[in-house]
PDB file of N, CA and C in Angstrom:
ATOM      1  N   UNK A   1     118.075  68.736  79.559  1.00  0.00           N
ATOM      2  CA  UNK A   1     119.331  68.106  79.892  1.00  0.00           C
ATOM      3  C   UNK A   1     119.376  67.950  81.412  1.00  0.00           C
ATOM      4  N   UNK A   2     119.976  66.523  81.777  1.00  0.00           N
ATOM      5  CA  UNK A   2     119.923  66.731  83.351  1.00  0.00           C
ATOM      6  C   UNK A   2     121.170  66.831  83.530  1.00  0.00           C
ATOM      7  N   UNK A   3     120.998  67.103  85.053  1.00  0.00           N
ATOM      8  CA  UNK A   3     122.085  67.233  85.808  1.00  0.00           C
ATOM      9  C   UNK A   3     123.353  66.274  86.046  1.00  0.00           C
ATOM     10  N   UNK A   4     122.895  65.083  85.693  1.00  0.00           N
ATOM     11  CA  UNK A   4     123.951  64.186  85.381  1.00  0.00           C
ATOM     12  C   UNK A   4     124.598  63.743  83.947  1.00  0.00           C
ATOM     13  N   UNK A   5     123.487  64.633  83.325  1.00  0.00           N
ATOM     14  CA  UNK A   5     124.116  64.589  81.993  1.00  0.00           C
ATOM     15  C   UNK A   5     125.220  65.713  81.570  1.00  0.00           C
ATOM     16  N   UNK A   6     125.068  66.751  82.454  1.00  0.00           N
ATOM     17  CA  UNK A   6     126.020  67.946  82.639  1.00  0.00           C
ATOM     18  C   UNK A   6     127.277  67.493  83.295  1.00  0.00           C
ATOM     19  N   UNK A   7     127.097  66.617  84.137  1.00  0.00           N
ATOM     20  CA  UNK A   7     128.428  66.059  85.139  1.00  0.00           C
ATOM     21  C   UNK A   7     128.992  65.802  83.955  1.00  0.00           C
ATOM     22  N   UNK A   8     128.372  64.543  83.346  1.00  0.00           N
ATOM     23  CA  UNK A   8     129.098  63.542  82.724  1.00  0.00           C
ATOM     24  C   UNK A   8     130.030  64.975  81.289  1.00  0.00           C
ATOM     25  N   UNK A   9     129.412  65.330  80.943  1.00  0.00           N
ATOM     26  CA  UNK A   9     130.483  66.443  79.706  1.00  0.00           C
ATOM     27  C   UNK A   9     131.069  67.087  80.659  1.00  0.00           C
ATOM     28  N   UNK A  10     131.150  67.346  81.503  1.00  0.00           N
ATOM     29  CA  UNK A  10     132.381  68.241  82.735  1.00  0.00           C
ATOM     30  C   UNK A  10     133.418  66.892  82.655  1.00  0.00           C
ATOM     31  N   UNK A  11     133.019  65.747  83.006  1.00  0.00           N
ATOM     32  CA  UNK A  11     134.423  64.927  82.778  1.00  0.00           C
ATOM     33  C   UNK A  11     134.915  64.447  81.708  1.00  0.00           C
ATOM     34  N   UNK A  12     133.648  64.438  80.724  1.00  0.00           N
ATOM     35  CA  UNK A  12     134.908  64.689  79.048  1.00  0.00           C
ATOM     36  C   UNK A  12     135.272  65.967  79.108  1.00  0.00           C
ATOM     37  N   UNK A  13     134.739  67.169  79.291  1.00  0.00           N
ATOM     38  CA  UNK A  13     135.791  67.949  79.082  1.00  0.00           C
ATOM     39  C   UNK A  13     137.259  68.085  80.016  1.00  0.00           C
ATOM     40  N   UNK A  14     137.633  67.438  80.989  1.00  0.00           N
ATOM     41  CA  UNK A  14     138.402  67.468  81.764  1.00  0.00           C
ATOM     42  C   UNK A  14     138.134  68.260  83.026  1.00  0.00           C
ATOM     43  N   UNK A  15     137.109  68.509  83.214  1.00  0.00           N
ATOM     44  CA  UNK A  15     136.495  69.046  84.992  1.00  0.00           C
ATOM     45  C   UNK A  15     136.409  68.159  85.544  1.00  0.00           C
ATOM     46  N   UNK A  16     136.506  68.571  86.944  1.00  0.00           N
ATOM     47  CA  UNK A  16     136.371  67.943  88.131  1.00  0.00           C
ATOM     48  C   UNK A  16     134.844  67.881  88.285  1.00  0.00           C
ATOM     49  N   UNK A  17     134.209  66.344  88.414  1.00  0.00           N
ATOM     50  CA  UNK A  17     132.465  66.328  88.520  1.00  0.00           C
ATOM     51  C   UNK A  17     132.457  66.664  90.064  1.00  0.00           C
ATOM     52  N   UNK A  18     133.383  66.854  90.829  1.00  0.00           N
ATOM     53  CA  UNK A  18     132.836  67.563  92.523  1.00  0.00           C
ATOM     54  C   UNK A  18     132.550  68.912  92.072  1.00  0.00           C
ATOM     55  N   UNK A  19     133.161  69.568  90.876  1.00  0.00           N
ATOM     56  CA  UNK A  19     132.876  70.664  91.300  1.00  0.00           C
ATOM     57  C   UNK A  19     131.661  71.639  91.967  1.00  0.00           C
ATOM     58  N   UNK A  20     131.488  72.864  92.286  1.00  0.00           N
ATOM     59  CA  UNK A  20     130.343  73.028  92.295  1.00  0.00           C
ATOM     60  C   UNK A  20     129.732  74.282  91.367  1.00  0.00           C
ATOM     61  N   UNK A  21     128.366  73.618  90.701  1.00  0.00           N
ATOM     62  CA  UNK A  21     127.959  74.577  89.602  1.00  0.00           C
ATOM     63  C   UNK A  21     126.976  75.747  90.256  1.00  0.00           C
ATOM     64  N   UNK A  22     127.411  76.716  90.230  1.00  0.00           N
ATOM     65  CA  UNK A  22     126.780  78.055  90.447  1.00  0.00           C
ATOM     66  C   UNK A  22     125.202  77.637  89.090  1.00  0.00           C
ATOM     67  N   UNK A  23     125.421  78.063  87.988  1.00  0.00           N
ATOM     68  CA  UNK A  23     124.469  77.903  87.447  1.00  0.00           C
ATOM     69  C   UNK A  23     124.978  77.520  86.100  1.00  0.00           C
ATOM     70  N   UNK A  24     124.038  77.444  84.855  1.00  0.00           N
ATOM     71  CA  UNK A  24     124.229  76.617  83.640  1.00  0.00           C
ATOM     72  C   UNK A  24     123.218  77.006  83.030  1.00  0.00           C
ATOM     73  N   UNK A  25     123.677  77.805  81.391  1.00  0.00           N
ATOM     74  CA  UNK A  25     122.783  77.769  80.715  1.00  0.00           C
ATOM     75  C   UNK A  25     122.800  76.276  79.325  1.00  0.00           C
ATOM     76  N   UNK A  26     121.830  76.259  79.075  1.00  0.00           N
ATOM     77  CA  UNK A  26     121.792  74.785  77.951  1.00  0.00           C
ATOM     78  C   UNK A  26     121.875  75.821  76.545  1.00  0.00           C
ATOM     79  N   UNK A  27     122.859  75.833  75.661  1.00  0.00           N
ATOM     80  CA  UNK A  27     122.688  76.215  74.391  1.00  0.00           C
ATOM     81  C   UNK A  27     121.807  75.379  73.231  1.00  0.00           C
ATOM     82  N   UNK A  28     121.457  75.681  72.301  1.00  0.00           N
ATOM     83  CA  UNK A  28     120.070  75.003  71.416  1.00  0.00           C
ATOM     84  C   UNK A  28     120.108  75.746  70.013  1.00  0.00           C
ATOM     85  N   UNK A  29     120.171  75.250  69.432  1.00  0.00           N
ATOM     86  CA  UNK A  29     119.904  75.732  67.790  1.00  0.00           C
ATOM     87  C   UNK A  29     119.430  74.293  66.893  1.00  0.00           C
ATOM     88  N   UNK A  30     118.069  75.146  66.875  1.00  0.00           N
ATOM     89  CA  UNK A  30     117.101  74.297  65.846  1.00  0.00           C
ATOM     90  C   UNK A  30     116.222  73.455  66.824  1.00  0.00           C
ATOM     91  N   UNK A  31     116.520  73.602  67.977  1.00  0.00           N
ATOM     92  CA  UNK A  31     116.124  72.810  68.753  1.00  0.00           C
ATOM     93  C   UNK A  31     116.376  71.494  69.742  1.00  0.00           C
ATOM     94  N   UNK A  32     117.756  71.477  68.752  1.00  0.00           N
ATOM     95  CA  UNK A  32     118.993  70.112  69.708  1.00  0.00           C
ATOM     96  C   UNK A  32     119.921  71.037  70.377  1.00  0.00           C
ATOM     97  N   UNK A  33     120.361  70.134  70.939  1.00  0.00           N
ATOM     98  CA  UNK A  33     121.501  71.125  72.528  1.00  0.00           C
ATOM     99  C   UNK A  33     122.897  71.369  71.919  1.00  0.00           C
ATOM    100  N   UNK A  34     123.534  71.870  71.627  1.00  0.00           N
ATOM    101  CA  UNK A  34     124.817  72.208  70.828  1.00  0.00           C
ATOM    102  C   UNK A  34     126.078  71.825  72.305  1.00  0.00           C
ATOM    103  N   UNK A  35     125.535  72.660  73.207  1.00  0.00           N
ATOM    104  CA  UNK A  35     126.522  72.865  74.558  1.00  0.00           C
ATOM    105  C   UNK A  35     125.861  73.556  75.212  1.00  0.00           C
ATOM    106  N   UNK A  36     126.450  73.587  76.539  1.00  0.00           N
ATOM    107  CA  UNK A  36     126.488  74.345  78.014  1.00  0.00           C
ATOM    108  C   UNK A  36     127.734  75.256  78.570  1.00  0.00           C
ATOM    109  N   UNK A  37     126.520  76.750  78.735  1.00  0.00           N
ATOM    110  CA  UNK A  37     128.046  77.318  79.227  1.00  0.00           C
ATOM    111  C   UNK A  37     127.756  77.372  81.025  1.00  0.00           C
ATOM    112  N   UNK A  38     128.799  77.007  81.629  1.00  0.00           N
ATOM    113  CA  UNK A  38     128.842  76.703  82.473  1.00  0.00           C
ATOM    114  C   UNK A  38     129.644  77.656  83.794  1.00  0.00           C
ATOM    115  N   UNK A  39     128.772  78.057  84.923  1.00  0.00           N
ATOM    116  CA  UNK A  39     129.822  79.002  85.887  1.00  0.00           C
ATOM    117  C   UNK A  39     129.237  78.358  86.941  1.00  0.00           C
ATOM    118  N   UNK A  40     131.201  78.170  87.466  1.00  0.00           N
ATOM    119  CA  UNK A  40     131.062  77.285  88.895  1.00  0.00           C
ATOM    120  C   UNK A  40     131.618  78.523  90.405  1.00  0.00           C
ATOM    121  N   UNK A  41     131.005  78.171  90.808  1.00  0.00           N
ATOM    122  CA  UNK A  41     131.426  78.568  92.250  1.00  0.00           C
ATOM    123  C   UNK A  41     132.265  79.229  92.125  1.00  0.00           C
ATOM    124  N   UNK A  42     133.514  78.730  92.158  1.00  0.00           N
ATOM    125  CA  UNK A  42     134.571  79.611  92.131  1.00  0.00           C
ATOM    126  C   UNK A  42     134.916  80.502  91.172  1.00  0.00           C
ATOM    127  N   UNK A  43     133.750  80.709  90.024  1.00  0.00           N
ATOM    128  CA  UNK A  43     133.661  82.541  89.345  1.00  0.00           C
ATOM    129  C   UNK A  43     134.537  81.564  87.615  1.00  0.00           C
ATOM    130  N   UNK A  44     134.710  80.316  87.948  1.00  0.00           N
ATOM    131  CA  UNK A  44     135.136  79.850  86.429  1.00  0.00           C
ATOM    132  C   UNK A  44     133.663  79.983  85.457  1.00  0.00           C
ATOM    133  N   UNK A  45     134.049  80.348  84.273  1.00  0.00           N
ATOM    134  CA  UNK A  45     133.303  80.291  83.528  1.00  0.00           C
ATOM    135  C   UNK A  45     133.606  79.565  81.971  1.00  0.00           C
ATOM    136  N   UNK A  46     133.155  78.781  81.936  1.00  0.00           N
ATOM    137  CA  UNK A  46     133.497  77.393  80.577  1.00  0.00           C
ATOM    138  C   UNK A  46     132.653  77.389  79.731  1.00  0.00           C
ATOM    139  N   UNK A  47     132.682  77.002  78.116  1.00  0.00           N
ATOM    140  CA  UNK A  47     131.403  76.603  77.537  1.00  0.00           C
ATOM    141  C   UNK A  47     131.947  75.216  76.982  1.00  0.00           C
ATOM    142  N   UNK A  48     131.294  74.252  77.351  1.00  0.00           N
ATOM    143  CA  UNK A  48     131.395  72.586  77.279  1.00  0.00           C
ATOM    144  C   UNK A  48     130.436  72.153  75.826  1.00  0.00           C
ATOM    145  N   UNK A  49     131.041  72.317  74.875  1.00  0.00           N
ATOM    146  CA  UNK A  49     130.396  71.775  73.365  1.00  0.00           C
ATOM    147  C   UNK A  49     129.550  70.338  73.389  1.00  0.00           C
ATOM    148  N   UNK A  50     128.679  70.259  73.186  1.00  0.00           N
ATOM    149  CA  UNK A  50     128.494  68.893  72.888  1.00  0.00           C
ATOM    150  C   UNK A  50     128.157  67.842  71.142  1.00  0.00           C
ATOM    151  N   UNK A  51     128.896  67.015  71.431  1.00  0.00           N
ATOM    152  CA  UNK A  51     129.020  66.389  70.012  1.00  0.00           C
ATOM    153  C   UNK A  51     127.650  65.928  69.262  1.00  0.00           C
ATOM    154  N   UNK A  52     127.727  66.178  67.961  1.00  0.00           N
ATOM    155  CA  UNK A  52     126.476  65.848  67.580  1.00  0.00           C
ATOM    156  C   UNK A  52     126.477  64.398  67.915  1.00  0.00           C
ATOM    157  N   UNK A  53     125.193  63.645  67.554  1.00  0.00           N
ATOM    158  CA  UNK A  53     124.763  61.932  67.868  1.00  0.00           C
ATOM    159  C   UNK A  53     123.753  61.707  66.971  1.00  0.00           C
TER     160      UNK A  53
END
């Protein structure tokens, strides 16, 4: 998953894409990406689902 593909689900989920990401793990079962849990800078910590396709 890139990094702009992470922006882009921070602004469906309603984040700010300035924010800044401390780090990001990619979640995976079976081998497709389910979601990202996500901790930014400022000590937030989110997990951003992603829709199946």
């Amino acid at each position: 998953m890139a990094l702009s593909e992470i922006r882009a689900l921070m602004l469906k989920h309603g984040h700010k894409t300035t924010a800044e990401i401390d780090r990001f793990d990619v979640k995976r079962a079976a081998g497709a990406v389910i979601g990202v849990d996500l901790m930014l800078s400022d000590g937030t910590v989110t997990y951003l689902p992603v829709e199946a396709s």
